[in-house]
N, C-alpha and C. Protein backbone atom coordinates (compact mmCIF):
# COMPACT_ATOMS: atom_id res chain seq x y z
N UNK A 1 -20.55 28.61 -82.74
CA UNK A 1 -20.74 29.91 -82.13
C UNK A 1 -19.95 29.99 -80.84
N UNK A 2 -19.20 31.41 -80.23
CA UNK A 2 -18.65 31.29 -79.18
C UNK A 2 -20.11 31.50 -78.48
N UNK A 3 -19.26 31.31 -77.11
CA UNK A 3 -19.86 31.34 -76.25
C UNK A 3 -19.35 32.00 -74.86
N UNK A 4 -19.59 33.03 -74.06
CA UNK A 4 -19.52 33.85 -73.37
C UNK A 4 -19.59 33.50 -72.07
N UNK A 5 -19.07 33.72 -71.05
CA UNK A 5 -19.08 33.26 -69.87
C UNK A 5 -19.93 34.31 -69.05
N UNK A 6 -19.74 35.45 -69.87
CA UNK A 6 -20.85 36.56 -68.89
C UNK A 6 -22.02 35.96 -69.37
N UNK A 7 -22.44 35.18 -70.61
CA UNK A 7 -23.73 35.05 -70.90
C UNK A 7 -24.44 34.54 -69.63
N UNK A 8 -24.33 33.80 -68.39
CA UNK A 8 -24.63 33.72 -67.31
C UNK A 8 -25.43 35.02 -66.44
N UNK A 9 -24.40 36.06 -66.01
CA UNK A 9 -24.84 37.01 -65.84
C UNK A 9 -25.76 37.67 -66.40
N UNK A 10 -25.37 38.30 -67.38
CA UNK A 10 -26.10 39.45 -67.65
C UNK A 10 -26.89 39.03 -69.39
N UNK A 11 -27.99 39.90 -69.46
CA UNK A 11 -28.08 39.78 -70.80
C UNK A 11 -27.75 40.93 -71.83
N UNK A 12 -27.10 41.47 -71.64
CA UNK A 12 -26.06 42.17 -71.83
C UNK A 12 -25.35 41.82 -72.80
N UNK A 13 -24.65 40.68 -72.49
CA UNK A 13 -23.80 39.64 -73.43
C UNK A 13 -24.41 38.98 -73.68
N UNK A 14 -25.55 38.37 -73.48
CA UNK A 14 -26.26 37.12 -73.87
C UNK A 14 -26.43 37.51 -75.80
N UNK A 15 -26.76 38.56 -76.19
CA UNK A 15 -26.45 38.88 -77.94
C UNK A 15 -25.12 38.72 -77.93
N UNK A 16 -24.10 38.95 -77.66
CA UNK A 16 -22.81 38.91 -77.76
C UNK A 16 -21.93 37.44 -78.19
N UNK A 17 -22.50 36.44 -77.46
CA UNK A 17 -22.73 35.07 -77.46
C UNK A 17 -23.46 34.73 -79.09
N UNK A 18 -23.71 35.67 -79.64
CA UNK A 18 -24.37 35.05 -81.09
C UNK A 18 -23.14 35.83 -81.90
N UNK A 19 -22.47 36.72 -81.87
CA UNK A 19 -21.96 37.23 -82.78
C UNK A 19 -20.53 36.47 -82.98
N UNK A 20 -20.12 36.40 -84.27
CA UNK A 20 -18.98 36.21 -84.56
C UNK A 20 -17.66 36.81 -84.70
N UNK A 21 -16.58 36.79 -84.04
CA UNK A 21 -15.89 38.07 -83.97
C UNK A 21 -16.02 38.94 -82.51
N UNK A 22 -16.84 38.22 -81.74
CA UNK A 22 -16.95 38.95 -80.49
C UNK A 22 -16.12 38.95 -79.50
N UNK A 23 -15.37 40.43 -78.71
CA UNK A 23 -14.35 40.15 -78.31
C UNK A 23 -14.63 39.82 -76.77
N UNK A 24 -14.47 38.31 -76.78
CA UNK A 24 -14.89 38.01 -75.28
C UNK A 24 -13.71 38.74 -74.36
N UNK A 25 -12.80 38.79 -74.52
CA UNK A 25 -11.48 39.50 -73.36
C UNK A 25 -11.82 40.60 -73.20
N UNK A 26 -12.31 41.71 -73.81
CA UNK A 26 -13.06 42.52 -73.67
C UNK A 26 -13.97 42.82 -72.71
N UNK A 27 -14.80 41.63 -72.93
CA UNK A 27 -16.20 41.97 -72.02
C UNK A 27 -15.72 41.38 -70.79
N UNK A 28 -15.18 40.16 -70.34
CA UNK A 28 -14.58 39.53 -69.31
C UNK A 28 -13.92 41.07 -68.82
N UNK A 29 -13.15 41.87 -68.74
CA UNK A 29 -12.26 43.21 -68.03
C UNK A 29 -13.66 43.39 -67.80
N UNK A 30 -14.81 43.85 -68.57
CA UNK A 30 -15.99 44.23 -68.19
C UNK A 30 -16.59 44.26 -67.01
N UNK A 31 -16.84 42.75 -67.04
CA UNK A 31 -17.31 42.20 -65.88
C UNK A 31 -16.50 42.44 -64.77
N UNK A 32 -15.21 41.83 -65.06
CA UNK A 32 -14.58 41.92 -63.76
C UNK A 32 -14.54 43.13 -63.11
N UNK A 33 -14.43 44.14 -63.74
CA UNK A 33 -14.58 45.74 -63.47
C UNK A 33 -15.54 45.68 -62.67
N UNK A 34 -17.05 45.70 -63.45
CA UNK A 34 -17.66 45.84 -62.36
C UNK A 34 -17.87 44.85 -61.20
N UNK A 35 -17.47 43.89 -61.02
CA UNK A 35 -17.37 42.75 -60.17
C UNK A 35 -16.97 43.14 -59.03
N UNK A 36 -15.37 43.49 -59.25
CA UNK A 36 -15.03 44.23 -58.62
C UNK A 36 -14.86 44.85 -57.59
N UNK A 37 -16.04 46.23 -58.61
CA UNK A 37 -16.60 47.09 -58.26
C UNK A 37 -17.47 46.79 -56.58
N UNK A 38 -18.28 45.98 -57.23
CA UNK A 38 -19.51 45.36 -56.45
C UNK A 38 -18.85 45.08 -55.12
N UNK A 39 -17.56 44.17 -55.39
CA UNK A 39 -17.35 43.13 -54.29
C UNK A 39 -17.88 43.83 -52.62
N UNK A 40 -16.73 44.88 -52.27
CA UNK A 40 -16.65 45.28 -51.44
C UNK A 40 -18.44 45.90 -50.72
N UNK A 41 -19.06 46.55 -51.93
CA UNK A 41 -20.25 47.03 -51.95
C UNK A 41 -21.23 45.88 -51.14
N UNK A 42 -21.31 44.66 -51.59
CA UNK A 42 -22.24 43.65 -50.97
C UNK A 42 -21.52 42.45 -49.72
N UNK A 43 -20.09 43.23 -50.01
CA UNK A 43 -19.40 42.16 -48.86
C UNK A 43 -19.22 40.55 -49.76
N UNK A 44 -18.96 40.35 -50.62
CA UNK A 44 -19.28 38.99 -51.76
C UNK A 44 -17.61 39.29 -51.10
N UNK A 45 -17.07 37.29 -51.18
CA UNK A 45 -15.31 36.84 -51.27
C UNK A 45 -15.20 36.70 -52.24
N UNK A 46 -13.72 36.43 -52.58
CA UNK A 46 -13.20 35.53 -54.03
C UNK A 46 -13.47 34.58 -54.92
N UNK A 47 -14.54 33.82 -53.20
CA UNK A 47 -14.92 32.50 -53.92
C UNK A 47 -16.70 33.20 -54.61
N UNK A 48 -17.09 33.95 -54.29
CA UNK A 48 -18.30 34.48 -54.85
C UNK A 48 -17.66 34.95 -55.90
N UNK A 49 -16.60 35.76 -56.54
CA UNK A 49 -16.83 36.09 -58.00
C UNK A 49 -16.21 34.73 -58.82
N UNK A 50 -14.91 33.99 -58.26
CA UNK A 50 -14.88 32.80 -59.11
C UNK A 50 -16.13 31.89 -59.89
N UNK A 51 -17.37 31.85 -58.37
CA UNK A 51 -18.64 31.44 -58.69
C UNK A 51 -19.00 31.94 -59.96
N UNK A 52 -19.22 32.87 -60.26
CA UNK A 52 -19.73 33.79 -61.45
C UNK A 52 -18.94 33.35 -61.95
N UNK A 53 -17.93 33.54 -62.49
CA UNK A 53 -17.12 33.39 -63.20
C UNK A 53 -16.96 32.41 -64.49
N UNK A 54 -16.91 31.02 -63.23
CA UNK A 54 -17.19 29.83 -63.46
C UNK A 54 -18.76 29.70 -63.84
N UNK A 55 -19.36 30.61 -64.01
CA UNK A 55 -20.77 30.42 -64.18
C UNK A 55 -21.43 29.27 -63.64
N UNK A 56 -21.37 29.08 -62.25
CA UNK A 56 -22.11 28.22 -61.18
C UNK A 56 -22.88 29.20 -60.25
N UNK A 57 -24.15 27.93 -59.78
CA UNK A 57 -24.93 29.31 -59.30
C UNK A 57 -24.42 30.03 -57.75
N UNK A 58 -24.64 30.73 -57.28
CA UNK A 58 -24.17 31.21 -56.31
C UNK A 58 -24.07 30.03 -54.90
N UNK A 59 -23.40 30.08 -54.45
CA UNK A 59 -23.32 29.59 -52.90
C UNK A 59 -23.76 30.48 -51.51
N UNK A 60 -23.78 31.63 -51.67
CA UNK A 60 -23.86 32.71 -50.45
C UNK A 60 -24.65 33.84 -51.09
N UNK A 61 -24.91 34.23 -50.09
CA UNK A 61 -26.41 35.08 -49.94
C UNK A 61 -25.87 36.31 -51.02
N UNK A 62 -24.25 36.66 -50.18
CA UNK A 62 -23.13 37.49 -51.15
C UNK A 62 -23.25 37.36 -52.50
N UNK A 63 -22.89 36.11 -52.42
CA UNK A 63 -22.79 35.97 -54.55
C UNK A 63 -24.01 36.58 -54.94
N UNK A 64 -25.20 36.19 -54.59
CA UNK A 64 -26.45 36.47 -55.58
C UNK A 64 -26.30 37.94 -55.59
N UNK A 65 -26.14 38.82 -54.20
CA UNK A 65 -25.92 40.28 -54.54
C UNK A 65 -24.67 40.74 -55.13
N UNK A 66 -23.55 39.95 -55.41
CA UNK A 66 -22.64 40.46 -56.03
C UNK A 66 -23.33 40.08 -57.84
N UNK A 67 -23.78 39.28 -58.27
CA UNK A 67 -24.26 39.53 -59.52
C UNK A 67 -25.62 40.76 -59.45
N UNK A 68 -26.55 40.58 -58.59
CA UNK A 68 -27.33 41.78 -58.68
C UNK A 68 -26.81 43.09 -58.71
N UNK A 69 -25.60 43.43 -58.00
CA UNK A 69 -25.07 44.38 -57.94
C UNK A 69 -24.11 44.83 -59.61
N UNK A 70 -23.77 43.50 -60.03
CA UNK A 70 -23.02 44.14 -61.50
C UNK A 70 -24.26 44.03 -62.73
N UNK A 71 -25.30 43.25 -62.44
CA UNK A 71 -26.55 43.78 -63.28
C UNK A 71 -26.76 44.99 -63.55
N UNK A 72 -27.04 45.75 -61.85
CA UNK A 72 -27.67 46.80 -62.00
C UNK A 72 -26.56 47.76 -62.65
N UNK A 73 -24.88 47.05 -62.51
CA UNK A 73 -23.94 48.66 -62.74
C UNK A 73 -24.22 48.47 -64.52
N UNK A 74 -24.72 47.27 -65.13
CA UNK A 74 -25.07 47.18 -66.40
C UNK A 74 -26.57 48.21 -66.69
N UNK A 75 -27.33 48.50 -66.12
CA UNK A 75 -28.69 48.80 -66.29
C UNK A 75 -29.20 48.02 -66.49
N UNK A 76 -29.20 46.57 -66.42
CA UNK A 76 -30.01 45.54 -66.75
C UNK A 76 -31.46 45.07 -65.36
N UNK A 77 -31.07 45.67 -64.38
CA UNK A 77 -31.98 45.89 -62.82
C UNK A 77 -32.15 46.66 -62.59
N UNK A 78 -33.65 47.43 -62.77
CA UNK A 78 -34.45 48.77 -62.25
C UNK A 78 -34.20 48.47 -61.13
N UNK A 79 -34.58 49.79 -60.17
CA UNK A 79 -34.76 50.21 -58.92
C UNK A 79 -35.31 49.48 -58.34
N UNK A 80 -36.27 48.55 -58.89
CA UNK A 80 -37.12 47.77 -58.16
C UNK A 80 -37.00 45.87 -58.28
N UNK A 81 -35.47 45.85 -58.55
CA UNK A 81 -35.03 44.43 -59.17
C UNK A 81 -35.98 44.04 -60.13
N UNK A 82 -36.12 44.52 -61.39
CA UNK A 82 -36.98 43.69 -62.16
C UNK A 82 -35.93 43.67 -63.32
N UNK A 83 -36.04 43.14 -64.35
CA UNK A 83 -35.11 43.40 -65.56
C UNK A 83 -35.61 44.24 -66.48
N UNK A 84 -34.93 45.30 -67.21
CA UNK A 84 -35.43 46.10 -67.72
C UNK A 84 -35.20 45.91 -69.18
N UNK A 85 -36.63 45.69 -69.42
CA UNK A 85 -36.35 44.87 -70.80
C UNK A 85 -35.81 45.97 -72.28
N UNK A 86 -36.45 47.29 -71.47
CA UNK A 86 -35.74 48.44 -72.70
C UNK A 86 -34.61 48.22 -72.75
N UNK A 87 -33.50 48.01 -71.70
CA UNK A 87 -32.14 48.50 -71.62
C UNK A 87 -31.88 47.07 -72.65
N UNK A 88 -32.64 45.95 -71.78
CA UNK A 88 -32.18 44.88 -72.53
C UNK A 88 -32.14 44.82 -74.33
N UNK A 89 -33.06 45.18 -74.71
CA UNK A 89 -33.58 45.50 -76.00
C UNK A 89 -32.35 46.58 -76.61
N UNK A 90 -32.04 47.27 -76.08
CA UNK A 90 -30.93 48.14 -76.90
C UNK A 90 -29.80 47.46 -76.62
N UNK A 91 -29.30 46.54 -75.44
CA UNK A 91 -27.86 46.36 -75.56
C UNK A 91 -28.14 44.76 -76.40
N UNK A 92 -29.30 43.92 -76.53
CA UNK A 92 -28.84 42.93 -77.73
C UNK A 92 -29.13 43.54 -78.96
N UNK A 93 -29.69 44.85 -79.27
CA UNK A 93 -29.28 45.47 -80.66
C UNK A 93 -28.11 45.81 -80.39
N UNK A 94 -27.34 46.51 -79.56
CA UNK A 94 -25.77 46.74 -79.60
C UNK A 94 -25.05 45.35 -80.09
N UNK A 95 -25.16 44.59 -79.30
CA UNK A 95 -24.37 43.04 -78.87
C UNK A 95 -24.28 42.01 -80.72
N UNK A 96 -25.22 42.52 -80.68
CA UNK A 96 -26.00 41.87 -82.29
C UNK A 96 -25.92 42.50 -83.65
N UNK A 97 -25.51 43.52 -83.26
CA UNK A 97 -24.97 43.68 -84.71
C UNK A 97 -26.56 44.12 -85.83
N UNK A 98 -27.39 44.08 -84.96
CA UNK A 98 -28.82 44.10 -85.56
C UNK A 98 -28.96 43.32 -86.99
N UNK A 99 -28.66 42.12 -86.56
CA UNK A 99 -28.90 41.12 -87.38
C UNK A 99 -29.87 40.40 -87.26
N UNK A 100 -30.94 40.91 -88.20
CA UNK A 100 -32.28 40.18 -87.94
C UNK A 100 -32.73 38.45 -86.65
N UNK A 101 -31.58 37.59 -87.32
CA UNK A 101 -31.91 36.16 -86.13
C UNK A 101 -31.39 36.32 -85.16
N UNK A 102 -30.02 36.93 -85.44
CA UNK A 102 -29.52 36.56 -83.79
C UNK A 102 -30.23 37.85 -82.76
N UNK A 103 -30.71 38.87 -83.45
CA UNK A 103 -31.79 39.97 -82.30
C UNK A 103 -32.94 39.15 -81.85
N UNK A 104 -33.29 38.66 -82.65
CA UNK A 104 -34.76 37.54 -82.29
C UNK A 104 -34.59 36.85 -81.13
N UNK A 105 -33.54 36.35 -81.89
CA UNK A 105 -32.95 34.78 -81.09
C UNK A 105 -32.55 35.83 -79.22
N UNK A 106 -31.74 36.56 -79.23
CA UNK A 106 -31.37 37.53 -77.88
C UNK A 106 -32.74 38.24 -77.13
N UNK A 107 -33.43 38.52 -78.25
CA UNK A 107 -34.73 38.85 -77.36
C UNK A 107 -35.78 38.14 -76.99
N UNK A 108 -35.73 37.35 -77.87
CA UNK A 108 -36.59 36.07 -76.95
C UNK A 108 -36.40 35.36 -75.68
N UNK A 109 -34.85 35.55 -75.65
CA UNK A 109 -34.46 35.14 -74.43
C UNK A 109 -34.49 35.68 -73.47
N UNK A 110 -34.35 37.13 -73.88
CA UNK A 110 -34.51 37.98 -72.56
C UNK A 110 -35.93 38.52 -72.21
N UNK A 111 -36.73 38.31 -72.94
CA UNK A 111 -37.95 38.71 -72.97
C UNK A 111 -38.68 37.37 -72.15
N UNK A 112 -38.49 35.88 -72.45
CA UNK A 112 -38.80 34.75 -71.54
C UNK A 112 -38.47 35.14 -69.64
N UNK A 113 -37.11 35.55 -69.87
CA UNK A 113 -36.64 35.61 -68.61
C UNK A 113 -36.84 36.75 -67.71
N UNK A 114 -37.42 38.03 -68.88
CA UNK A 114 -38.16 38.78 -67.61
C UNK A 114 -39.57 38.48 -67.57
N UNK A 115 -39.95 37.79 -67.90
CA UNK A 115 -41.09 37.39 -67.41
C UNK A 115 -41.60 36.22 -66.55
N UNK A 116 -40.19 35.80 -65.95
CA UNK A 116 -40.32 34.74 -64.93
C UNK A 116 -40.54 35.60 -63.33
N UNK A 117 -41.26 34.79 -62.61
CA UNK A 117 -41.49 35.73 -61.35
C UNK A 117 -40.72 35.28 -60.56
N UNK A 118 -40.33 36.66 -59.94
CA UNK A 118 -38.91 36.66 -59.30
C UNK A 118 -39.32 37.37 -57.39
N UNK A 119 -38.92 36.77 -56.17
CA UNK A 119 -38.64 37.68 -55.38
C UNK A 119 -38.89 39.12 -55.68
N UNK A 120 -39.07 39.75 -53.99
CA UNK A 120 -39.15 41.04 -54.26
C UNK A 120 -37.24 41.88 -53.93
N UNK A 121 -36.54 40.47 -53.47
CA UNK A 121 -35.37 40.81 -52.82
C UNK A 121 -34.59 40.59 -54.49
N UNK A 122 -33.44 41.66 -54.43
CA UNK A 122 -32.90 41.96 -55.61
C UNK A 122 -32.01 40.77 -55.61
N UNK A 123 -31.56 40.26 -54.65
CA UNK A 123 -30.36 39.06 -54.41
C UNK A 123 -30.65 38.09 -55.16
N UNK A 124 -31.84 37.68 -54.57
CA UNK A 124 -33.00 36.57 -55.25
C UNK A 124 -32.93 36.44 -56.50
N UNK A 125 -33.54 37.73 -56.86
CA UNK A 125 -33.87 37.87 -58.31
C UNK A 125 -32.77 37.51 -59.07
N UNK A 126 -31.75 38.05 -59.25
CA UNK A 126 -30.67 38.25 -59.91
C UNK A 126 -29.95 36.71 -59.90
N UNK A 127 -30.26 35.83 -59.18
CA UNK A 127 -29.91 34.74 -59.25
C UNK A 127 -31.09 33.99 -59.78
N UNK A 128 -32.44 34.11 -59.64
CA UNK A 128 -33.23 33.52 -60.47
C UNK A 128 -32.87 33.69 -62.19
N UNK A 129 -33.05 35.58 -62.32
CA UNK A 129 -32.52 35.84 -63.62
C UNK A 129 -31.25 34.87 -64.35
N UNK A 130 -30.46 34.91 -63.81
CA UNK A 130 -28.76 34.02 -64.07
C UNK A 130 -29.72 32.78 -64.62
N UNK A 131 -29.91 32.17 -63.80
CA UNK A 131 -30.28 30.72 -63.98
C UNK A 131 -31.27 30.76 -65.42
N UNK A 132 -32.31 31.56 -65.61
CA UNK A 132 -32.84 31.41 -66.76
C UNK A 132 -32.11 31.87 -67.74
N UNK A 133 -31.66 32.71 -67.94
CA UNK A 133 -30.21 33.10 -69.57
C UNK A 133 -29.58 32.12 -69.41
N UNK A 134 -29.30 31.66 -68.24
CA UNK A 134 -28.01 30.06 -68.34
C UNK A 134 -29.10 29.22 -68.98
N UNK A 135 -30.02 28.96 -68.52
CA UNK A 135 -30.89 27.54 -68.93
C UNK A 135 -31.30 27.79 -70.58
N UNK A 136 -31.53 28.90 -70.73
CA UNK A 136 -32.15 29.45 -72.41
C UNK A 136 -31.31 29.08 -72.93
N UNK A 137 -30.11 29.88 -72.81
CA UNK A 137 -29.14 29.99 -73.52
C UNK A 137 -28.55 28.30 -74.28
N UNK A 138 -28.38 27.67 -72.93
CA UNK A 138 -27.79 26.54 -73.15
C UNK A 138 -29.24 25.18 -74.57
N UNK A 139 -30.43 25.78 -73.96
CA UNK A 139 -31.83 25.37 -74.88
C UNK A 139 -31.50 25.91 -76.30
N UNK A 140 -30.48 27.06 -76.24
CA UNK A 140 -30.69 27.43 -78.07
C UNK A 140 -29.33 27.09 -78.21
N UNK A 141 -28.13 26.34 -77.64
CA UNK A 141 -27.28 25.83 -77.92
C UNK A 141 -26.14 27.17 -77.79
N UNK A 142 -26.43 28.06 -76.79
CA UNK A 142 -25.58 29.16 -76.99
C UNK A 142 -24.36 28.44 -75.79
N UNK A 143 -24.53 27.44 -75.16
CA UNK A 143 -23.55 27.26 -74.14
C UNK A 143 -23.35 25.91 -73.96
């Protein structure tokens, strides 16, 4: 199975990471787009999106809000940093192809990981979040 480097980030891609045929160059412009986007927004350097990138966990207070910040441009972070498991739920039916295991397999994961307790600070969160899709992911052999 490939394996996705946004699967870190977002869960978003974390279904994407099960499909075959998935166009990772694609989603990478994705990210970086909104990355980007973000940079200037949270004040995050070069070396904060390489971080991501490289899917290591953040170093600076920056990085964690530069991934919180391209979460939320995903809808994957309500207003109130939590993960929103609807949005999540429709983009691993997008990501998935609505293929009975690998939807299971994507929502279990994302369904574990919003239910880890997170900070009330979105920075926080969004780097707690990372770390559990990284840790799942890598538990079901997606990485």
């Amino acid at each position: 199975m490939q394996s996705s480097p946004i699967i870190f980030v977002t869960a978003i891609l974390l279904g994407a990471a099960l499909v075959k045929g998935f166009d990772e160059k694609e989603a990478m412009a994705k990210l970086m787009s909104a990355a980007e986007g973000c940079m200037a927004e949270v004040g995050a350097a070069d070396a904060d999106l390489q971080e991501l990138i490289k899917k290591q966990p953040a170093s600076s207070y920056a990085g964690k809000c530069l991934r919180a910040c391209v979460m939320k441009s995903f809808g994957l972070i309500d207003a109130n940093g939590k993960l929103d498991t609807d949005a999540g739920h429709e983009k691993a039916k997008q990501y998935t192809g609505n293929d009975p295991e690998k939807l299971k397999l994507a929502l279990e994961i994302g369904d574990k990981c919003a239910a880890i307790s997170v900070p009330s600070d979105h920075c926080e969160a969004a780097e707690l979040y990372g770390a559990c899709f990284k840790s799942e992911a890598t538990k079901h052999g997606l990485m």
